[in-house]
Protein backbone atom coordinates (compact mmCIF):
# COMPACT_ATOMS: atom_id res chain seq x y z
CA UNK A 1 106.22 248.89 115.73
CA UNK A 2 108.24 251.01 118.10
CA UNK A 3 111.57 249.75 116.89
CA UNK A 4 110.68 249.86 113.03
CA UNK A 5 109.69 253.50 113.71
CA UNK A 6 113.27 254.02 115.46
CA UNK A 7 115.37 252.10 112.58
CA UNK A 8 113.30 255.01 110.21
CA UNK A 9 114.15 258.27 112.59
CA UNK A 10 117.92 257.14 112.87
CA UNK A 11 118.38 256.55 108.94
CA UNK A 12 116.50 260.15 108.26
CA UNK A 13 118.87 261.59 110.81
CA UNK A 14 121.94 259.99 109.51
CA UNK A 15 120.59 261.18 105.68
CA UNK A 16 120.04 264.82 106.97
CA UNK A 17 123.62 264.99 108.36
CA UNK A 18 125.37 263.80 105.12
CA UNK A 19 123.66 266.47 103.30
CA UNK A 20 124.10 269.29 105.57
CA UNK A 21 127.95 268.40 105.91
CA UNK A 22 128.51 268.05 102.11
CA UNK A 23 127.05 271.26 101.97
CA UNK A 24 129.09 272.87 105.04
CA UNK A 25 132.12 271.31 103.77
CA UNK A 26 132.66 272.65 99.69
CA UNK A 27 136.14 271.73 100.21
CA UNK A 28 136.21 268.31 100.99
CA UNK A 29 133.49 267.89 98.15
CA UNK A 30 135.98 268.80 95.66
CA UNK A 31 138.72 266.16 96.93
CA UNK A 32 135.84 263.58 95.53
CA UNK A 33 138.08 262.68 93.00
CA UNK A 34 140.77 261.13 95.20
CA UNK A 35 138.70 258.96 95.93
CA UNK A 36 140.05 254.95 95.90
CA UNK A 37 136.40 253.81 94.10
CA UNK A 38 136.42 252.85 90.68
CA UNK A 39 135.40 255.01 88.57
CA UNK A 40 132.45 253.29 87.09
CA UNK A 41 130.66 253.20 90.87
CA UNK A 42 130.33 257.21 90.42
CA UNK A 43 126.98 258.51 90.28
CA UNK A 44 126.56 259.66 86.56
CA UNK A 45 123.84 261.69 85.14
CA UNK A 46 122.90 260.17 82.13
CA UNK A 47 120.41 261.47 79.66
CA UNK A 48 117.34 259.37 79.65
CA UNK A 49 115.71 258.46 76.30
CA UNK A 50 111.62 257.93 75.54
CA UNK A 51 110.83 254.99 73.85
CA UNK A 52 109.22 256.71 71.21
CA UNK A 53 112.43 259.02 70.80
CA UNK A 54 114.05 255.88 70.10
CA UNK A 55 111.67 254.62 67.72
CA UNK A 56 112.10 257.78 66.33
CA UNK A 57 115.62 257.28 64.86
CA UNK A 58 114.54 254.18 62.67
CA UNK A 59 112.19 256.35 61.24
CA UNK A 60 114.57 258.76 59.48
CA UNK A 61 114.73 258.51 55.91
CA UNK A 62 117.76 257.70 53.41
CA UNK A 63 119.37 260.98 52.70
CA UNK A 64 121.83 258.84 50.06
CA UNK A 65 124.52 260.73 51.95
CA UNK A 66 125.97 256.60 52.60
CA UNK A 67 126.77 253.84 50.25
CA UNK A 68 126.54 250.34 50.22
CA UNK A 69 128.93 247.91 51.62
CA UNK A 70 130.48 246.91 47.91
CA UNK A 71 131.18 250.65 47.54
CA UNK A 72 132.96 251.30 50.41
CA UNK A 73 135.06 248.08 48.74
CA UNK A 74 135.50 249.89 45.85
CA UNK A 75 136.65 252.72 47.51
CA UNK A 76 139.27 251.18 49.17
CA UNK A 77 140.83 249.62 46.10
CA UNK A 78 140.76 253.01 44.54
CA UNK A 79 142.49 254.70 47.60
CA UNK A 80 145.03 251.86 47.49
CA UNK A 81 145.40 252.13 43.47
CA UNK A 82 146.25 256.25 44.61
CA UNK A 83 148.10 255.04 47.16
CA UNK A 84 150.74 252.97 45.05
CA UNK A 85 150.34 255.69 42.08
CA UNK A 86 151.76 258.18 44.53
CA UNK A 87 154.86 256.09 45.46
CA UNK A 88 155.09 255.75 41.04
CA UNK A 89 155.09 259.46 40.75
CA UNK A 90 157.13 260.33 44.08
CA UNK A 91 159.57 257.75 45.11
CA UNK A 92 160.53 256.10 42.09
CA UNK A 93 162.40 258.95 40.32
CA UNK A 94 164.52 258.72 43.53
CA UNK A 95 165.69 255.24 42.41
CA UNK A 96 168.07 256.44 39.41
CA UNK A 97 170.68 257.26 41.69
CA UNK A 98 171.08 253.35 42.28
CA UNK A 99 170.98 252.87 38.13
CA UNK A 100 173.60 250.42 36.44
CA UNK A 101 174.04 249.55 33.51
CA UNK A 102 173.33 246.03 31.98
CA UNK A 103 175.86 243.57 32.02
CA UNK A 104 174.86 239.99 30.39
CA UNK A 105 175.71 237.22 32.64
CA UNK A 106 178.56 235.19 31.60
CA UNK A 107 178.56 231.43 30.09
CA UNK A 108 180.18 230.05 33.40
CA UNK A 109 176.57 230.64 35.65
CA UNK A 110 176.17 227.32 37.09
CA UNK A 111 171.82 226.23 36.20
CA UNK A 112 170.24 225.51 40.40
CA UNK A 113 167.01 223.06 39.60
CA UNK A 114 164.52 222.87 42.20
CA UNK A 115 161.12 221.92 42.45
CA UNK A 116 157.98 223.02 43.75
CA UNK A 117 154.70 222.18 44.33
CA UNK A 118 152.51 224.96 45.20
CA UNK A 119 153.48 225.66 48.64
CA UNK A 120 152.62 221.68 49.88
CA UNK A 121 154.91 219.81 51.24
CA UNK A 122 156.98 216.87 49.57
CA UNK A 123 159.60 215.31 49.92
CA UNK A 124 161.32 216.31 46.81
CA UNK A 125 161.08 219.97 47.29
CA UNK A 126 164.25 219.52 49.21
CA UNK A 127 166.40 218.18 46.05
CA UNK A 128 168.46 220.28 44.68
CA UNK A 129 170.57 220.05 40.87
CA UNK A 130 173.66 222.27 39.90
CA UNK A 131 174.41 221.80 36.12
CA UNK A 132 176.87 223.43 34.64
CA UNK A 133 179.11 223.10 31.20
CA UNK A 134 182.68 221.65 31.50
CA UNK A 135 184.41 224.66 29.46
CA UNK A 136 182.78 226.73 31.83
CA UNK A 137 184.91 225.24 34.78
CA UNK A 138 188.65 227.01 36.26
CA UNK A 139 190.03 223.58 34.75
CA UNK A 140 194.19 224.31 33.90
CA UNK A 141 194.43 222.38 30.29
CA UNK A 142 193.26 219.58 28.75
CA UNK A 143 195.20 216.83 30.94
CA UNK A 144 192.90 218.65 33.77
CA UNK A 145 189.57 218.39 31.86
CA UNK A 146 190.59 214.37 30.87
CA UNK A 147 190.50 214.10 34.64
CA UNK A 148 187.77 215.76 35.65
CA UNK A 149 185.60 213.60 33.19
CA UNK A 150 187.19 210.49 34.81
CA UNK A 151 186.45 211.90 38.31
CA UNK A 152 183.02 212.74 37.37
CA UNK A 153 181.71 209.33 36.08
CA UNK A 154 178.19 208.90 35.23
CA UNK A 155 177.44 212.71 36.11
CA UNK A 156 179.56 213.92 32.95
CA UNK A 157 177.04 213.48 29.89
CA UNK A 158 177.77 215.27 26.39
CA UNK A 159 174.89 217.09 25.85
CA UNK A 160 173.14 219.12 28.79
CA UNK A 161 169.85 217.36 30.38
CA UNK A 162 166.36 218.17 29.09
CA UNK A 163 165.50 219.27 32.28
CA UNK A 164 168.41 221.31 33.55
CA UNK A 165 167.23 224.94 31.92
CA UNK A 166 169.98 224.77 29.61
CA UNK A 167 169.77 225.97 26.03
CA UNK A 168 169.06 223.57 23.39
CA UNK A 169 171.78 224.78 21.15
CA UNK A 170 174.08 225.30 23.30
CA UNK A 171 177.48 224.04 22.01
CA UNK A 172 178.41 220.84 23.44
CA UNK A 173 182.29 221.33 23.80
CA UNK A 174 183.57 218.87 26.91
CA UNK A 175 179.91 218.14 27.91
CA UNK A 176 178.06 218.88 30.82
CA UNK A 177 178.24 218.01 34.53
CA UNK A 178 175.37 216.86 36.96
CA UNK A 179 175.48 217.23 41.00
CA UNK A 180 172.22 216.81 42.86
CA UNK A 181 171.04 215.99 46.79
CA UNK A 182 168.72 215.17 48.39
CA UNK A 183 170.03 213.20 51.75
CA UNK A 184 169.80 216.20 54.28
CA UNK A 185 166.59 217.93 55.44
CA UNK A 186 166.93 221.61 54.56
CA UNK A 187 167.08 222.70 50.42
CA UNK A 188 170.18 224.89 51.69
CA UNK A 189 172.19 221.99 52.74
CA UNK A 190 171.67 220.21 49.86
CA UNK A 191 172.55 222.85 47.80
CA UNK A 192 175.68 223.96 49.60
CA UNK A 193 176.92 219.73 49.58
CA UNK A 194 176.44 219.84 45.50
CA UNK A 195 178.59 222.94 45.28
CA UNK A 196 180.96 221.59 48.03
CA UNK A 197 181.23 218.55 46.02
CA UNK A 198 181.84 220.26 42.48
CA UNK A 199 184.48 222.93 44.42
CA UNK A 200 186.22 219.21 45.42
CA UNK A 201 186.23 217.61 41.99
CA UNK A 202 187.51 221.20 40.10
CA UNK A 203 190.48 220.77 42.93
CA UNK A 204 191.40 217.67 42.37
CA UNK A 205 191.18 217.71 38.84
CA UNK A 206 193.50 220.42 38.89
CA UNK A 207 196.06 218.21 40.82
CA UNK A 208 198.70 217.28 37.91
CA UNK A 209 200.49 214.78 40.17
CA UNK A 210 198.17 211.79 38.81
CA UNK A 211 197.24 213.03 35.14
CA UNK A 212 195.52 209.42 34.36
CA UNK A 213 196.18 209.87 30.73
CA UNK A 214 196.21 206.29 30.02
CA UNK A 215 192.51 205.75 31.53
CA UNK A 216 190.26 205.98 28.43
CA UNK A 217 186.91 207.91 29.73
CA UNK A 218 183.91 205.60 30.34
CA UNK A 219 180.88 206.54 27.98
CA UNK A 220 178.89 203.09 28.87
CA UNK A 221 176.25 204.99 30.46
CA UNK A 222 175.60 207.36 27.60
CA UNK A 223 175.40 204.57 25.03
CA UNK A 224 172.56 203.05 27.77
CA UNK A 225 170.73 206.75 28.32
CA UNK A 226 170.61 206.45 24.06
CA UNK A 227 169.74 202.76 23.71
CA UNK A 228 166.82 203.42 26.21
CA UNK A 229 165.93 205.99 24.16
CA UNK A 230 164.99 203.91 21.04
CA UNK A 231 165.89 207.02 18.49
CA UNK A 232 169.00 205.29 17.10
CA UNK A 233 171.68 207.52 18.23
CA UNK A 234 173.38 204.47 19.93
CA UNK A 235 174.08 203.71 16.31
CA UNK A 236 177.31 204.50 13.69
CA UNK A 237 178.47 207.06 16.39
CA UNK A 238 175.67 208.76 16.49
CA UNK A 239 176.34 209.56 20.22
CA UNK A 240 178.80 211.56 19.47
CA UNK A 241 178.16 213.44 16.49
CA UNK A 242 174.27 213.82 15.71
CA UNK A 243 173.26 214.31 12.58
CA UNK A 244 171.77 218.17 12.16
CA UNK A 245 170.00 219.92 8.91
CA UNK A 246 173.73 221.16 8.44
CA UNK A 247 174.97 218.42 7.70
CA UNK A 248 172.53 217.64 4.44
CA UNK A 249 174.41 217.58 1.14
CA UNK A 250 173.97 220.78 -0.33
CA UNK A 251 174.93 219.04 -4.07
CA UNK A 252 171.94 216.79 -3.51
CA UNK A 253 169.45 220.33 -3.22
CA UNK A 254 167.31 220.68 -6.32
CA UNK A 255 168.46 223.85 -9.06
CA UNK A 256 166.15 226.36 -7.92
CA UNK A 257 164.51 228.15 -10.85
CA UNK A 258 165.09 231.91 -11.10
CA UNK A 259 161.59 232.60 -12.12
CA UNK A 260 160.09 231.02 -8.99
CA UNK A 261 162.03 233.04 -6.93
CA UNK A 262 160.09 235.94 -4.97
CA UNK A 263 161.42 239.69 -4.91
């Protein structure tokens, strides 16, 4: 009993002398701050709230001074409509000063073909297919073009391929070249071997040493893309010149009749 009464008189005393040297010492008070405690181990007075204060806040009514969650949606897409209207009416008037007029592209644009599948991956996405017309080439003469068919072989064709993104009536001339790829891994690589490849045969073609005049061009594979076909055009030359609507008779068109003819 003795020494539980002792333990209580020396924590009171030790209590009592805190206080009165906080209070004798106002200057050593204010170097609190320096202290090396966190921060969050400071005494804090914090404001203490009921529990029927708090229930009091769930009890205040809708002032409609807030919206929903779909209107602060809508808001947003009206702020970013503003947002892009703004850069219509501000910024783009700057962009004059980079105006130029419109020059058509030229006939010698070689046609890329690539394909894509909506973002998944296969392996044919890395193919790629230069086509490209044979009057369009740098080829010197005619000797030049001869060889350049010869060089070509199988990729030379007369008319361009149905799915190369040339124009249907596009004017045959010296036919139409095909390079594709598809051995390396990246679309770039592919792409820069097809144009590699055509740069080669345009060179060599050019190369008069060897004119190979004598070499008649092989067409065996063109007769074979039309037999396959099963339209005919394998037959009577057909291969070579098609028949068109301008090539009907016109002494085998009916006399029109004056009085059936509109105004």
């Amino acid at each position: 009993m003795a020494s539980r009464l002792g333990s209580h008189l020396a924590r009171t005393a030790q209590t009592c002398w805190r206080r009165n040297f906080t209070q004798t010492t106002p200057l050593l008070h204010q170097f609190r701050h320096f202290h090396n405690s966190r921060p969050f181990l400071a005494p804090r007075s914090e404001e203490v709230i009921s529990d029927e204060d708090a229930l009091d806040i769930f009890d205040d009514t809708f002032e409609d001074d807030d919206t929903a969650s779909a209107g602060h949606i809508m808001l947003r897409e009206q702020r970013q409509t503003l947002y892009y209207l703004r850069l219509i009416e501000h910024e783009m008037p700057k962009l004059v000063a980079y105006r130029k007029p419109f020059k058509p592209l030229k006939s010698d644009a070689l046609i890329v073909r690539s394909l894509d599948y909506g973002g998944e991956e296969h392996p044919a996405t890395k193919k790629r297919v230069i086509v490209v017309a044979v009057d369009d080439l740098p080829l010197r003469n005619e000797t030049a073009i001869h060889k350049f068919k010869l060089l070509a072989g199988p990729r030379w064709m007369l008319r361009p391929p149905a799915d190369s993104g040339a124009s249907g009536i596009t004017n045959w001339g010296n036919g139409f070249i095909k390079v594709s790829c598809e051995d390396f891994p990246q679309a770039t690589q592919n792409l820069k071997w097809a144009s590699d490849t055509l740069d080669k045969l345009i060179a060599e073609a050019n190369n008069l040493k060897e004119s190979f005049n004598d070499i008649p061009i092989d067409v065996r594979h063109i007769y074979s893309k039309a037999r396959k076909g099963k339209k005919g055009e394998h037959l009577r030359g057909r291969v070579y010149n098609r028949p068109t609507i301008r090539d009907f008779p016109n002494e085998w068109l009916p006399d029109s009749d004056p009085a059936d003819t509109h105004p």
